[in-house]
Protein backbone atom coordinates (compact mmCIF):
# COMPACT_ATOMS: atom_id res chain seq x y z
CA UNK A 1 -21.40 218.10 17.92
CA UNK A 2 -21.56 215.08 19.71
CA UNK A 3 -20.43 212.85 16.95
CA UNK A 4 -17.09 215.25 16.19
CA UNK A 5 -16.24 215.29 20.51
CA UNK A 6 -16.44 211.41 20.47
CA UNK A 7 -14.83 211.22 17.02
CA UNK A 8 -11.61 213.26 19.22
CA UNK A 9 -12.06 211.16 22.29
CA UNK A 10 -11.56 208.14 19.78
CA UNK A 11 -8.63 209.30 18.09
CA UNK A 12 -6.87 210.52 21.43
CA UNK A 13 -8.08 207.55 22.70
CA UNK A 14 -5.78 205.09 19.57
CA UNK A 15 -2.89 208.24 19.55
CA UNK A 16 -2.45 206.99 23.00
CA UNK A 17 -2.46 203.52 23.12
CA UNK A 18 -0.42 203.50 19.85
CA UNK A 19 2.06 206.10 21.13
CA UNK A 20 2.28 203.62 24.18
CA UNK A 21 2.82 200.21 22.57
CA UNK A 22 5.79 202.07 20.35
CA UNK A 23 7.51 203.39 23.51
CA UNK A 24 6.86 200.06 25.57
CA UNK A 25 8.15 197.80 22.78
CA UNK A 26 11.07 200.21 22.20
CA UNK A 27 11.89 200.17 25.66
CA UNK A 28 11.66 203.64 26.07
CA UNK A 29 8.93 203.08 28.44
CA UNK A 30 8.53 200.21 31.23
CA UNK A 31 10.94 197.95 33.17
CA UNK A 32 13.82 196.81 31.56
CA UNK A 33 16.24 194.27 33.85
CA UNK A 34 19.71 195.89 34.23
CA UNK A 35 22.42 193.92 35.79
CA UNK A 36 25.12 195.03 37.64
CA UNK A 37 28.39 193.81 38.39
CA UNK A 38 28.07 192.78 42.09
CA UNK A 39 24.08 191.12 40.90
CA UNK A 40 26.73 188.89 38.36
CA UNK A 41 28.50 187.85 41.58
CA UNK A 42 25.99 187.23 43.79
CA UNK A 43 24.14 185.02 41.09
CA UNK A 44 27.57 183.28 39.99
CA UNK A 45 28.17 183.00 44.09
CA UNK A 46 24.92 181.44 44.92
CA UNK A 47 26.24 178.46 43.33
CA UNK A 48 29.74 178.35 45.86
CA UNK A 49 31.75 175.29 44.71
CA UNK A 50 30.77 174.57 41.03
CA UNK A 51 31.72 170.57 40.92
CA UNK A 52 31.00 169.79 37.07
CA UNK A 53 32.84 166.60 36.90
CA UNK A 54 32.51 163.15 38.28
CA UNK A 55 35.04 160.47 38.01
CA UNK A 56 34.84 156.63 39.39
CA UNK A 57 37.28 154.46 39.76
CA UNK A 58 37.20 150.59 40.25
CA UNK A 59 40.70 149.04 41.74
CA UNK A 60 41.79 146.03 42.85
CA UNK A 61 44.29 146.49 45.47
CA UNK A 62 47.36 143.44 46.15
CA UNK A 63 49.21 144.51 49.49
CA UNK A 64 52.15 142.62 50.15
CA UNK A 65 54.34 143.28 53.45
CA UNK A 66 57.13 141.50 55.48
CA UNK A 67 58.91 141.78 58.32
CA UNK A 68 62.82 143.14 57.56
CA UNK A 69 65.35 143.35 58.81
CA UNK A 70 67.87 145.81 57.47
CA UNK A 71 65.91 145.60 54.78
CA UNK A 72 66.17 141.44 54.54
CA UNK A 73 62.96 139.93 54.50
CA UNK A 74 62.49 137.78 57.09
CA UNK A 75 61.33 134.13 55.84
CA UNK A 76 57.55 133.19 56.56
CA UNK A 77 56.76 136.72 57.57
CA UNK A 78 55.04 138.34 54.52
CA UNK A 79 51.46 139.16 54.96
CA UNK A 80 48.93 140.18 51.71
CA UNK A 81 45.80 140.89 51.24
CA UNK A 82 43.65 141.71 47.99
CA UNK A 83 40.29 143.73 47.74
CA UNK A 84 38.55 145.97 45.73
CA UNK A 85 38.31 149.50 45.80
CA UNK A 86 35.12 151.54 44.13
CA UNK A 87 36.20 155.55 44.55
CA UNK A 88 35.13 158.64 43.27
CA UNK A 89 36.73 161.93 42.87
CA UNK A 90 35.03 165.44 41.65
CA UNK A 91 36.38 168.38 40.44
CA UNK A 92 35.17 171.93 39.61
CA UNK A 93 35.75 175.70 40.72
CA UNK A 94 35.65 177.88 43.86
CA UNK A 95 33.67 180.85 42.78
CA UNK A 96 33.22 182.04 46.62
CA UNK A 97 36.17 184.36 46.10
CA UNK A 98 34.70 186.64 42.66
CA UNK A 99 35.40 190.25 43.24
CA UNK A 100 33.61 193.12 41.47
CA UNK A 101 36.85 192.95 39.14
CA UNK A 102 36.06 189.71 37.96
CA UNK A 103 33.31 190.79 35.97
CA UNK A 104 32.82 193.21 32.84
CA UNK A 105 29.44 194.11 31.93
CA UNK A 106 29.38 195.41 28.14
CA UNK A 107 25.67 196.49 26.64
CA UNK A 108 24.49 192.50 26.38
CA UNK A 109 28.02 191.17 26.95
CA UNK A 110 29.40 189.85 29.88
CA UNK A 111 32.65 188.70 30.66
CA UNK A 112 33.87 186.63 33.71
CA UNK A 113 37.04 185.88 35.39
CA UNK A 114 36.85 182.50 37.36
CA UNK A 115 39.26 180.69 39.25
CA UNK A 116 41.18 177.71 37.90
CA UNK A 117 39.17 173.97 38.36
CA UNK A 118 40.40 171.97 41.03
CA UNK A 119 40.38 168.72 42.59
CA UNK A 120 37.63 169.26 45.45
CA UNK A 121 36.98 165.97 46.75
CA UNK A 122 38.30 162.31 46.78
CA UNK A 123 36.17 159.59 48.33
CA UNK A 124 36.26 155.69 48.80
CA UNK A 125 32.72 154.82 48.44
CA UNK A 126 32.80 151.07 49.36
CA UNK A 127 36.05 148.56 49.52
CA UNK A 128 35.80 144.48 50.10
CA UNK A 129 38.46 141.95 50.89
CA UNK A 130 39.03 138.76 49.20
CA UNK A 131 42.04 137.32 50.41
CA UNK A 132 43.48 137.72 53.31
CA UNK A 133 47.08 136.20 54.04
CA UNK A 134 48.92 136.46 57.67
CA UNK A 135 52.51 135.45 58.05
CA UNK A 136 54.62 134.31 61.35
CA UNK A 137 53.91 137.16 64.22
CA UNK A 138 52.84 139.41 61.01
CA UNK A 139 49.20 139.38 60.96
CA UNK A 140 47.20 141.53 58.74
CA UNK A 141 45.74 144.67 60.55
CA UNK A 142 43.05 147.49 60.24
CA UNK A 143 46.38 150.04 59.63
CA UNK A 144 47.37 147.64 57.51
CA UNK A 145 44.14 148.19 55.42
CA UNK A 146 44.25 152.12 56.13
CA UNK A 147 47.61 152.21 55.14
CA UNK A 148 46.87 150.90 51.17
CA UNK A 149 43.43 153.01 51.19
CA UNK A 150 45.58 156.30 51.71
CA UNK A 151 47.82 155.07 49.20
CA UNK A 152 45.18 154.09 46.55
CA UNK A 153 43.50 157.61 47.61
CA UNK A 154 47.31 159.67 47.14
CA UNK A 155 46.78 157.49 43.50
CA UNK A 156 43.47 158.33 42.67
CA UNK A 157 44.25 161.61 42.26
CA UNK A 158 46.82 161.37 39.82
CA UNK A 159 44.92 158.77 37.70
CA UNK A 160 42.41 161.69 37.62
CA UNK A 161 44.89 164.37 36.48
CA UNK A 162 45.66 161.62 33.59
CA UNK A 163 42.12 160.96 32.63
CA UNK A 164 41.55 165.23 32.40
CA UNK A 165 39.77 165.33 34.99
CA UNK A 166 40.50 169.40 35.14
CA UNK A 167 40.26 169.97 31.43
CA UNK A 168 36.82 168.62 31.61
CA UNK A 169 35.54 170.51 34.60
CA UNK A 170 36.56 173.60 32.64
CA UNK A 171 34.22 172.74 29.59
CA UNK A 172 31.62 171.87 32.20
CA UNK A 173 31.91 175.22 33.88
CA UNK A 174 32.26 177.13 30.66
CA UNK A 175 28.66 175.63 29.14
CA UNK A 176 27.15 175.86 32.52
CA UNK A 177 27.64 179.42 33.21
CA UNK A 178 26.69 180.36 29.61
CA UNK A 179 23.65 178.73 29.68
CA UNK A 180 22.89 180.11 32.73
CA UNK A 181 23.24 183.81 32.17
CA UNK A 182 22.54 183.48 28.51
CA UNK A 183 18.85 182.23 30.21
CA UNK A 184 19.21 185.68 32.14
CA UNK A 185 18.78 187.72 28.75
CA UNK A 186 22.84 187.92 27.56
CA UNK A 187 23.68 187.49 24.34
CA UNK A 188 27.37 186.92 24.93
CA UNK A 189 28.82 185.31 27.67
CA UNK A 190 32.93 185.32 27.76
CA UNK A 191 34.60 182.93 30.30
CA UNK A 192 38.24 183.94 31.14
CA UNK A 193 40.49 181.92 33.57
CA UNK A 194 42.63 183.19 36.66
C-alpha cells in the first residue's frame, strides 16, 4: 500500500513539474515584459538630444580689411591677419518632444516617429595667429578677430550641410535606436521621420 501511495505522490509529483515547465516555457505561465507606448517614450526620452555625428574642421583663416572711404580704399590702411581655426560641429535629433502618437506597438514590432536631425551645436575648439599685419591708424583688434570667428562659425555650418552632416546623423540614429530596443526583446524596429 505504501509502495502504490508513493508510486501516486511520484507521478503527481512529475505531472506537475512537467505541466509547469510546458506552461512556463509557453508563456502561459510567469512574467512576460510588455511594453507600452508611453514605456517606448520614456526609454527613447531618457536619451533627450541624440547627437550621433561629429564633424571637425581645420581652417586657415586670411582677414584682410581697410579703411574706405566711399568704398575707396584708403592707401597704407589695410590690416590682415592669418590663423588657424580647429572647430567642431554635431548633429543629431530632439526626441524630448515624442508623444504617445509617435509610437505603434504591433505584437514584436515597433514603429517610431522621430523628429528630423539637426544641427545642435557649433564650437571653435582652439584658434592661433600667425601673422598679424596693422596698417596706418588701422590696427588689428580683438573684434577684429571676433568678427572672422563668427564668420568662419556662419561657414562651418554650411560646409557641414555639404559634407552630410544630417544624412549621416539619420543613419546614426536609425542603427542606434534599433539596436537599442532590438536589445529590449523586438524583433522589428521601424524608424519613420517627421
Amino acid at each position: 500500500m505504501k509502495k502504490i501511495y508513493r508510486i501516486i505522490v511520484l507521478a503527481l509529483i512529475a505531472v506537475i513539474v512537467v505541466s509547469g515547465a510546458i506552461f512556463f516555457r509557453s508563456g502561459l505561465l510567469g512574467n512576460q515584459e510588455r511594453f507600452t507606448s508611453q514605456g517606448v517614450i520614456e526609454q527613447v526620452k531618457a536619451l533627450q538630444e541624440l547627437n550621433t555625428v561629429e564633424m571637425y574642421f581645420s581652417e586657415i583663416i586670411d582677414f584682410k580689411d581697410a579703411l574706405t572711404i566711399r568704398e575707396i580704399k584708403i592707401p597704407f590702411t589695410e590690416k590682415s591677419f592669418i590663423f588657424t581655426v580647429k572647430a567642431r560641429v554635431k548633429a543629431g535629433t530632439d526626441l524630448s518632444g515624442l508623444t504617445e502618437g509617435d509610437v505603434v506597438l504591433e505584437e514584436n514590432k515597433l514603429t517610431l516617429r522621430l523628429p528630423e536631425p539637426v544641427i545642435t551645436s557649433k564650437e571653435i575648439l582652439s584658434y592661433q595667429a600667425y601673422s598679424e599685419k596693422d596698417g596706418l591708424f588701422n590696427e588689428v583688434t580683438n573684434e577684429d578677430t571676433l568678427k572672422a570667428l563668427e564668420l568662419f562659425t556662419e561657414d562651418l555650418e554650411k560646409q557641414a550641410l555639404e559634407n552630410g552632416i544630417l544624412e549621416k546623423a539619420r543613419e546614426n540614429a536609425e542603427k542606434a535606436i534599433e539596436d537599442l530596443f532590438t536589445a529590449l526583446g523586438f524583433e522589428t524596429v521601424v524608424i519613420q521621420w517627421k
